[in-house]
PDB file of N, CA and C in Angstrom:
ATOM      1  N   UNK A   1       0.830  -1.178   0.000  1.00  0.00           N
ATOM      2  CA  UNK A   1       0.000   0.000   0.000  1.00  0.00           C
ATOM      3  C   UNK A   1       0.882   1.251   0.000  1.00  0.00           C
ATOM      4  N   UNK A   2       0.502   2.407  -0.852  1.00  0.00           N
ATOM      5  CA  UNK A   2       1.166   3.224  -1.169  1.00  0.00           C
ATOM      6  C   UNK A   2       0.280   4.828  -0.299  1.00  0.00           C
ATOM      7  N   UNK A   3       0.912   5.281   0.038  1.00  0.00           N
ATOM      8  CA  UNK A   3      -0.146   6.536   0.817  1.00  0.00           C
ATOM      9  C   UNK A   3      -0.530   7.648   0.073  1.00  0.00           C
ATOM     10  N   UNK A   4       0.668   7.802  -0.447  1.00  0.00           N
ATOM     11  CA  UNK A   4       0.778   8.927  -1.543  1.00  0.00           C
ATOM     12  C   UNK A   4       1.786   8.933  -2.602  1.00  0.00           C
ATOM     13  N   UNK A   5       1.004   9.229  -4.236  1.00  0.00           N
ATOM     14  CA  UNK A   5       1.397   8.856  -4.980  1.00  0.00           C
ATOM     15  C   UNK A   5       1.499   9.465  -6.091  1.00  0.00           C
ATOM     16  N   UNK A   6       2.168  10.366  -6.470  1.00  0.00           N
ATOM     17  CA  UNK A   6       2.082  11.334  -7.771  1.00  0.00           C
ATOM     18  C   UNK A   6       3.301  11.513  -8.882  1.00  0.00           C
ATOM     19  N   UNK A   7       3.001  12.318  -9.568  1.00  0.00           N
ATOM     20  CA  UNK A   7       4.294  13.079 -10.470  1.00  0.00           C
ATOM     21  C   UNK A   7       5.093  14.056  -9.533  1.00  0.00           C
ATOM     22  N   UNK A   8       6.530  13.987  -9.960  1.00  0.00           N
ATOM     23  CA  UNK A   8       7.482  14.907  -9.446  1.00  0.00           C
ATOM     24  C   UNK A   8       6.687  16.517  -9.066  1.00  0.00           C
ATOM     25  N   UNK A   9       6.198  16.394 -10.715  1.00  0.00           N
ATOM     26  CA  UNK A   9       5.378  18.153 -10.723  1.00  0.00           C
ATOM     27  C   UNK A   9       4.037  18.012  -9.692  1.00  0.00           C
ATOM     28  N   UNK A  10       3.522  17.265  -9.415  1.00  0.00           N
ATOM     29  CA  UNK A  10       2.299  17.549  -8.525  1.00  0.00           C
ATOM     30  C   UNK A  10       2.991  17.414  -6.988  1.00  0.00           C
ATOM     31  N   UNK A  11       3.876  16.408  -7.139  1.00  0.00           N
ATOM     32  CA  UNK A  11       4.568  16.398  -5.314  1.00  0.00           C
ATOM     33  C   UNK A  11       5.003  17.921  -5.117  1.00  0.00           C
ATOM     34  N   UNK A  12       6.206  18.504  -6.204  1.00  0.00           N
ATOM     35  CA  UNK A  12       6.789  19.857  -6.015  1.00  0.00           C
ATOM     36  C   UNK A  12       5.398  20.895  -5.620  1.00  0.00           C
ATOM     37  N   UNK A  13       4.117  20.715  -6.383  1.00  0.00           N
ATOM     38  CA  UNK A  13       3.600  21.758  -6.558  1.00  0.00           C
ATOM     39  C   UNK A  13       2.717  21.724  -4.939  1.00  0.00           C
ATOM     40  N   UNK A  14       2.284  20.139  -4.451  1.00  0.00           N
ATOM     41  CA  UNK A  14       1.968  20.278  -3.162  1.00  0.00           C
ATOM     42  C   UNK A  14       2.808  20.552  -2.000  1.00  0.00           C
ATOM     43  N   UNK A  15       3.986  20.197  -2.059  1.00  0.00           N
ATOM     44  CA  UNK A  15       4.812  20.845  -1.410  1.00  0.00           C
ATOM     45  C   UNK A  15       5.103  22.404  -1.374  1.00  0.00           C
ATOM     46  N   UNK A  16       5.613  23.193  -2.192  1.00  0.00           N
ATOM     47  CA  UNK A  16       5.218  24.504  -2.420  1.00  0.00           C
ATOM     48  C   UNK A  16       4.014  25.301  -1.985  1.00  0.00           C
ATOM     49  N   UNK A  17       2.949  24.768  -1.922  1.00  0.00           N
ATOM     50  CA  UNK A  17       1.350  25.398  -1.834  1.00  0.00           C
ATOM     51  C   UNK A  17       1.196  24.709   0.022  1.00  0.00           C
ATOM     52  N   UNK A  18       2.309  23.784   0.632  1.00  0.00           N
ATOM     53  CA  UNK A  18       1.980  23.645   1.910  1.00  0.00           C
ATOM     54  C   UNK A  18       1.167  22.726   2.483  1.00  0.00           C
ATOM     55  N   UNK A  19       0.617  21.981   1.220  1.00  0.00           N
ATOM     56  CA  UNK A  19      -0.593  20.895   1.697  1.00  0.00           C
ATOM     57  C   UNK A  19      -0.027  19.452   1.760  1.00  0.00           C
ATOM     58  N   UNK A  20       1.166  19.026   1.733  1.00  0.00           N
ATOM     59  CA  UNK A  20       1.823  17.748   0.862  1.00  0.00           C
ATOM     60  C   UNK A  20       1.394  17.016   2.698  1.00  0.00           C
ATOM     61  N   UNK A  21       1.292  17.513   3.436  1.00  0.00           N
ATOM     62  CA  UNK A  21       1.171  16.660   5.072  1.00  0.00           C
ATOM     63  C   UNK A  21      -0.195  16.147   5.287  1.00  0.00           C
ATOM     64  N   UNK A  22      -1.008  17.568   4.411  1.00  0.00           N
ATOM     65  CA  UNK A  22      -2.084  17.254   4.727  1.00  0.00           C
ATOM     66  C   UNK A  22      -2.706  16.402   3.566  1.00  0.00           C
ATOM     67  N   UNK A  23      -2.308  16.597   2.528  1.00  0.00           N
ATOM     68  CA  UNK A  23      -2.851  15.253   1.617  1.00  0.00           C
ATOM     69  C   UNK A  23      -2.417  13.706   2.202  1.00  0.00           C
ATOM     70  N   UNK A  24      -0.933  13.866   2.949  1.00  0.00           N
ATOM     71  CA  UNK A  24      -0.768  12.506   3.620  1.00  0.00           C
ATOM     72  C   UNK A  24      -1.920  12.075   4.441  1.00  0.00           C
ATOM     73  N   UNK A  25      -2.272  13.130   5.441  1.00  0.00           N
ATOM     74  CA  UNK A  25      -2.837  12.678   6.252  1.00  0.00           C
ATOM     75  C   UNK A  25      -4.634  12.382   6.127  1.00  0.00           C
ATOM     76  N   UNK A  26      -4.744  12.928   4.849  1.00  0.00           N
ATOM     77  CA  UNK A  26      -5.922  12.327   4.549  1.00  0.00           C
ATOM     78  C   UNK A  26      -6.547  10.821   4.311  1.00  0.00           C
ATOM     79  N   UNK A  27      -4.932  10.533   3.588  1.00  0.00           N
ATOM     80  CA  UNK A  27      -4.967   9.764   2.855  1.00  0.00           C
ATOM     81  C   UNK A  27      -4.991   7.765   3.919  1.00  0.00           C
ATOM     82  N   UNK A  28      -4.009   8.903   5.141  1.00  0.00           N
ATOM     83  CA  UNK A  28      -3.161   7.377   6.454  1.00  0.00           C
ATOM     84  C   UNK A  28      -4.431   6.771   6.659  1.00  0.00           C
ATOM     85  N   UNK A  29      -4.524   5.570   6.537  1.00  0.00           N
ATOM     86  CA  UNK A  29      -5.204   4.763   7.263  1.00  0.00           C
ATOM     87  C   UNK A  29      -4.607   4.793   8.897  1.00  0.00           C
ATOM     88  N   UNK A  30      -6.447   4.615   9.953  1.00  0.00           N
ATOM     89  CA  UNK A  30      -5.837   4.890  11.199  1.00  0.00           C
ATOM     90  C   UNK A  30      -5.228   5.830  11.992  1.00  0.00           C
ATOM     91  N   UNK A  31      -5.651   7.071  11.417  1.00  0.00           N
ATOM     92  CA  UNK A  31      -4.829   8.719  12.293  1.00  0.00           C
ATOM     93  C   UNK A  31      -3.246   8.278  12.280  1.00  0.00           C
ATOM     94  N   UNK A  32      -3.193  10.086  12.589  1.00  0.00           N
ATOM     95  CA  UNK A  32      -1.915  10.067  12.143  1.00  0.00           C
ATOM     96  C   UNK A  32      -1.275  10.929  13.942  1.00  0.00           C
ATOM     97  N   UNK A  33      -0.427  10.288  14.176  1.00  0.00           N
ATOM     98  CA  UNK A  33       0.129  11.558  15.474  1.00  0.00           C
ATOM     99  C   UNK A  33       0.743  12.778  14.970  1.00  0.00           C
ATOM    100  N   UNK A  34       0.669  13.600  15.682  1.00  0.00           N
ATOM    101  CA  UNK A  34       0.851  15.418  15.402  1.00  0.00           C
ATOM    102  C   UNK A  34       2.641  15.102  15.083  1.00  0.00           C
ATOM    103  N   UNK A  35       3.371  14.707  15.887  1.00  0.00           N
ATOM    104  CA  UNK A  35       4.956  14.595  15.961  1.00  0.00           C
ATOM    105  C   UNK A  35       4.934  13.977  14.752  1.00  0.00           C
ATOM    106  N   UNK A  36       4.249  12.976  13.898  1.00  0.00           N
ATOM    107  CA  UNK A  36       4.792  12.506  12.459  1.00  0.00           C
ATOM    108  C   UNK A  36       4.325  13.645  11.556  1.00  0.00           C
ATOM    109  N   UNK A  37       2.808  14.255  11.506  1.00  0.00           N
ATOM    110  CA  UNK A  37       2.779  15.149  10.741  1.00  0.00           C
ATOM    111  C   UNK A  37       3.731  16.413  10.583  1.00  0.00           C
ATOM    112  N   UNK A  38       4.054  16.584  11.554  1.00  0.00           N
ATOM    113  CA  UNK A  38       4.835  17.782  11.530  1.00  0.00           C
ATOM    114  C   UNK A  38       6.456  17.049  11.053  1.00  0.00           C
ATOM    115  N   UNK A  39       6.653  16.125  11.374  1.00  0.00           N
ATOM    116  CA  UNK A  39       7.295  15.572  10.188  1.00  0.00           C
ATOM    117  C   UNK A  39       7.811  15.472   9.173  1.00  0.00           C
ATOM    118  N   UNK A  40       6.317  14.675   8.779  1.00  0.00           N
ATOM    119  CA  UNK A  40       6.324  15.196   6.935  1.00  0.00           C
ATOM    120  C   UNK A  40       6.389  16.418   6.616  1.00  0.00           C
ATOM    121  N   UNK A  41       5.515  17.795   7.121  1.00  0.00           N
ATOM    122  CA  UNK A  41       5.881  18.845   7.010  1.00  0.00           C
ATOM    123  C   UNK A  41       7.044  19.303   7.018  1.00  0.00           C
ATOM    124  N   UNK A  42       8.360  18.963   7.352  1.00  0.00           N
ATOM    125  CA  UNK A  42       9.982  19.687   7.473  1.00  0.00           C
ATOM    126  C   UNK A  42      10.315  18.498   6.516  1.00  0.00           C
ATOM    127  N   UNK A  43      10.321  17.104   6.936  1.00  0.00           N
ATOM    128  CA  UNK A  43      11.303  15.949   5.498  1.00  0.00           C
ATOM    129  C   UNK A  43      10.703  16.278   4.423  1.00  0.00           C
ATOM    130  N   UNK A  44       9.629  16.526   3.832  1.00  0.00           N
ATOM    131  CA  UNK A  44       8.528  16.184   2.596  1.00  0.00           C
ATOM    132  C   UNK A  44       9.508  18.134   1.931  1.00  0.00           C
ATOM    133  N   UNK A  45       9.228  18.806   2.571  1.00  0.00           N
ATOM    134  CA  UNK A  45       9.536  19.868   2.096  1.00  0.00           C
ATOM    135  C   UNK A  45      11.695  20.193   1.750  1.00  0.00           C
ATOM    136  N   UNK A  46      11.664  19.561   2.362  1.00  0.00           N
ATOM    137  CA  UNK A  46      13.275  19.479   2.214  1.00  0.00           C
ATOM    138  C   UNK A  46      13.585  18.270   0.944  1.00  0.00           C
ATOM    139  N   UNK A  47      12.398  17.342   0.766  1.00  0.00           N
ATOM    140  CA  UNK A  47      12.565  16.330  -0.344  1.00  0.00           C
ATOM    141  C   UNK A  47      11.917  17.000  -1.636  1.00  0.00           C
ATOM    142  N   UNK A  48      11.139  18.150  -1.191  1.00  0.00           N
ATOM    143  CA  UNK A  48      10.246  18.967  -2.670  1.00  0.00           C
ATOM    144  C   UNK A  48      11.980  19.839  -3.177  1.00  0.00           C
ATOM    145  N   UNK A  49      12.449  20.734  -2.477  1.00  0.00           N
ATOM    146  CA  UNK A  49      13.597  21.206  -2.952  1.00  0.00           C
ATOM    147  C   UNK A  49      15.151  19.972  -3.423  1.00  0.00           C
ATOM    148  N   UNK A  50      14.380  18.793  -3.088  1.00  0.00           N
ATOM    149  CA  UNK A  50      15.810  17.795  -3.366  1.00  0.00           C
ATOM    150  C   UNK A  50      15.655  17.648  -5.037  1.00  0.00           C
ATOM    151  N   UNK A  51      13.976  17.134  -4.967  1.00  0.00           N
ATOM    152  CA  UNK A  51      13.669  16.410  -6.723  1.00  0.00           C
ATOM    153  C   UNK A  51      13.455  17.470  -7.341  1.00  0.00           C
ATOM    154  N   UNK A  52      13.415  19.118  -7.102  1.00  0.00           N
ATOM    155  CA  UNK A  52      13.713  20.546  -7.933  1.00  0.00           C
ATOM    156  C   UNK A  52      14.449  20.076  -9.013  1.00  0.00           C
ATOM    157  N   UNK A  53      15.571  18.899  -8.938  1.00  0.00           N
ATOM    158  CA  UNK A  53      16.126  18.912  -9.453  1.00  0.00           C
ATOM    159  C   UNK A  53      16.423  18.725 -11.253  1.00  0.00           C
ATOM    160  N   UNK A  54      16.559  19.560 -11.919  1.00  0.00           N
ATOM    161  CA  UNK A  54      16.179  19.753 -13.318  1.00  0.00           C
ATOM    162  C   UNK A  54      16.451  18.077 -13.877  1.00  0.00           C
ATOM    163  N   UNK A  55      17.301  17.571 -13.533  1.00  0.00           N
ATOM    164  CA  UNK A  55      17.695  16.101 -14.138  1.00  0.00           C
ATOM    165  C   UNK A  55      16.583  14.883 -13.778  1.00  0.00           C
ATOM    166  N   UNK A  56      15.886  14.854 -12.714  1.00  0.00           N
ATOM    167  CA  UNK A  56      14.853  14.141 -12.284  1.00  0.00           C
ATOM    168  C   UNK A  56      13.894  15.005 -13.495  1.00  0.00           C
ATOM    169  N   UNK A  57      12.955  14.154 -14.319  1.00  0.00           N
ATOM    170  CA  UNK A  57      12.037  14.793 -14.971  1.00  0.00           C
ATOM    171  C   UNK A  57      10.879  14.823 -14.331  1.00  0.00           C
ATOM    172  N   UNK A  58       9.886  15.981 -14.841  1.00  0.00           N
ATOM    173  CA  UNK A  58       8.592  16.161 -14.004  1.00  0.00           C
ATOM    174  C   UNK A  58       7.618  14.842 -14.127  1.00  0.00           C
ATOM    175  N   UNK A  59       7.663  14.105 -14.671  1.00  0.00           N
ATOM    176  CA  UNK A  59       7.010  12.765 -14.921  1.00  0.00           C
ATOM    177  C   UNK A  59       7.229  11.711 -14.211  1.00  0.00           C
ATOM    178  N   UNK A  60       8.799  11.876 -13.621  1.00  0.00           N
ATOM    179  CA  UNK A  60       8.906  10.800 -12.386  1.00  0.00           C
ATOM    180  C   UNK A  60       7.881  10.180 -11.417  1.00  0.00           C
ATOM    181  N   UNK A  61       7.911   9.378 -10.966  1.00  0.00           N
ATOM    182  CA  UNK A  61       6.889   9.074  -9.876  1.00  0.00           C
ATOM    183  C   UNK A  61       7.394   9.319  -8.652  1.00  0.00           C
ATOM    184  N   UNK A  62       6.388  10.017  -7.623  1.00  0.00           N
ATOM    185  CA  UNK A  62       6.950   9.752  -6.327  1.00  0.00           C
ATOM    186  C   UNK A  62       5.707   9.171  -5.331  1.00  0.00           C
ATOM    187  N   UNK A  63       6.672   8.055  -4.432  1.00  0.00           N
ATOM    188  CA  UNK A  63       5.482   7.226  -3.540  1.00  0.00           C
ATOM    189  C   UNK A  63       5.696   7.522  -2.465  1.00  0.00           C
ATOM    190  N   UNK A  64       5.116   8.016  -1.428  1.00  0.00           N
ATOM    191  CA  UNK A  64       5.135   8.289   0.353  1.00  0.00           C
ATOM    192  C   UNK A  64       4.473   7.719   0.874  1.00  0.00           C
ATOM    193  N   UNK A  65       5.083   6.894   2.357  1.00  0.00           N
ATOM    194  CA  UNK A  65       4.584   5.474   3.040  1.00  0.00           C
ATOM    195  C   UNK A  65       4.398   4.461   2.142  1.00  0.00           C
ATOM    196  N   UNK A  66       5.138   3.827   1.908  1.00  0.00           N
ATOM    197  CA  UNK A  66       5.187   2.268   1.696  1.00  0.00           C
ATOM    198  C   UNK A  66       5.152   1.431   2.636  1.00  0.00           C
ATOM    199  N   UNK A  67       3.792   0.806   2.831  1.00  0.00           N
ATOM    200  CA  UNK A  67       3.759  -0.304   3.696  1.00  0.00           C
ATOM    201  C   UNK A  67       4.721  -1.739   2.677  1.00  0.00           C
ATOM    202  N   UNK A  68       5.874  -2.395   3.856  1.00  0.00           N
ATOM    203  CA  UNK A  68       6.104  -3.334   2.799  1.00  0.00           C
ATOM    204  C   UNK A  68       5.324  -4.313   3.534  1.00  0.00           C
ATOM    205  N   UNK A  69       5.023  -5.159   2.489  1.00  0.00           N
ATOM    206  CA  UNK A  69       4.062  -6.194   2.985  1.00  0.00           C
ATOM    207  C   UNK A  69       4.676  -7.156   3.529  1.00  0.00           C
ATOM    208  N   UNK A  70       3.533  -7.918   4.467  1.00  0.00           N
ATOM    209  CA  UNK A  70       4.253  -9.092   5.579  1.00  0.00           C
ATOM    210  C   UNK A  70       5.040  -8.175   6.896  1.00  0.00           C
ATOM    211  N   UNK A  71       5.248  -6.699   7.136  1.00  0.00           N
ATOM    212  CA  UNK A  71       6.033  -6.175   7.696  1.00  0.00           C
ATOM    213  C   UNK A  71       4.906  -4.825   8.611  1.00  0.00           C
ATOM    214  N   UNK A  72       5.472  -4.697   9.738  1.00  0.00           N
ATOM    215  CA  UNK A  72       4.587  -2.825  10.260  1.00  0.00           C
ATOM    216  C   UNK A  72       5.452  -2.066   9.651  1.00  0.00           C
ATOM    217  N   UNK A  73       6.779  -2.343   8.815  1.00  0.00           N
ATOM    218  CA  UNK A  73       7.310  -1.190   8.146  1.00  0.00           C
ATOM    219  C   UNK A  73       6.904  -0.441   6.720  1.00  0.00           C
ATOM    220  N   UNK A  74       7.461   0.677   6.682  1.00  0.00           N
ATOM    221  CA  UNK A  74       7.339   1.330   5.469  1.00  0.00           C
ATOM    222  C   UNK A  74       8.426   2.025   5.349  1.00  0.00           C
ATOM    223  N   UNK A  75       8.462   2.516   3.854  1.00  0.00           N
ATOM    224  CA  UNK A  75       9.490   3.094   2.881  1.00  0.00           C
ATOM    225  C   UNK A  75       8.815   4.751   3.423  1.00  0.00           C
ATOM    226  N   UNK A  76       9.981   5.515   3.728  1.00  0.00           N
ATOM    227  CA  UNK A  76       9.246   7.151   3.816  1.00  0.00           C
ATOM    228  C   UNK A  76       8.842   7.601   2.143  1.00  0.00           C
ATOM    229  N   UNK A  77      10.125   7.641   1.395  1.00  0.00           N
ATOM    230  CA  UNK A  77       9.842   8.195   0.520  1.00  0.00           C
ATOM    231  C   UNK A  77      10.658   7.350  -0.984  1.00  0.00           C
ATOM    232  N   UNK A  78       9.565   7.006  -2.077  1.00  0.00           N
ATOM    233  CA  UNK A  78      10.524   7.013  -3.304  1.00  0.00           C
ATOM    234  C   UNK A  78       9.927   7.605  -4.406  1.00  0.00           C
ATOM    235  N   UNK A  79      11.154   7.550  -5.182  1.00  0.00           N
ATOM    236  CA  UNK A  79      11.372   8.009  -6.607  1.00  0.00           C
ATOM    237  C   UNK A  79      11.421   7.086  -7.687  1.00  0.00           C
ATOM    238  N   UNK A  80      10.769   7.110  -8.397  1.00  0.00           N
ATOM    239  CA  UNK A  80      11.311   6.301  -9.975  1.00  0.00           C
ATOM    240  C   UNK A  80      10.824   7.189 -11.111  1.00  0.00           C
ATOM    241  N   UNK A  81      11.611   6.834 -11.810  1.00  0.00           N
ATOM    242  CA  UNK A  81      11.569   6.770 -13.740  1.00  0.00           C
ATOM    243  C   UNK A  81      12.275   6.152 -13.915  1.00  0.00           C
ATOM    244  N   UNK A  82      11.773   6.058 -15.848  1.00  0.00           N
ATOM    245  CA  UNK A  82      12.642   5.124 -16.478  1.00  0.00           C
ATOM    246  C   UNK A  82      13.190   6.433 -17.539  1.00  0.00           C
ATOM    247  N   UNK A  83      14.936   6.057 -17.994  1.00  0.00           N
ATOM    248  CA  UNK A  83      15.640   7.034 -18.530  1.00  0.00           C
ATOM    249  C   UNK A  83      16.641   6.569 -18.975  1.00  0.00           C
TER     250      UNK A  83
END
């Protein structure tokens, strides 16, 4: 299960506009505690200025919370394209 899931350009653009925590937290199954949201709010925004990056294209995918399965863990944050 993936929490959140978009293009480079829609992650940058929710990040920028301030909502990228709160689309997470719409999204968490099971509430979310204030200490993780605020969280995502400082990592998520420090990861919107990382994938700025002109060489990552705006079409990339990016996934936030990865439950891996069989596991209570998850992935914070990834990236893919193909290039």
């Amino acid at each position: 299960m993936i929490v959140y899931e978009a293009t480079k350009g829609k992650f940058v653009s929710d990040v920028q506009q301030g909502i990228i925590a709160d689309e997470i937290k719409k999204r968490f199954p099971g509430g979310v505690k204030h200490n993780e949201f605020l969280s995502w709010e400082h990592s998520l925004g420090q990861m919107g200025m990382v994938v700025e990056d002109k060489s990552i294209p705006d079409d990339a995918q990016v996934a936030i919370e990865f439950k891996i399965p069989l596991t209570a863990k998850r992935v914070d944050f990834m990236i893919a394209w193909t290039g």
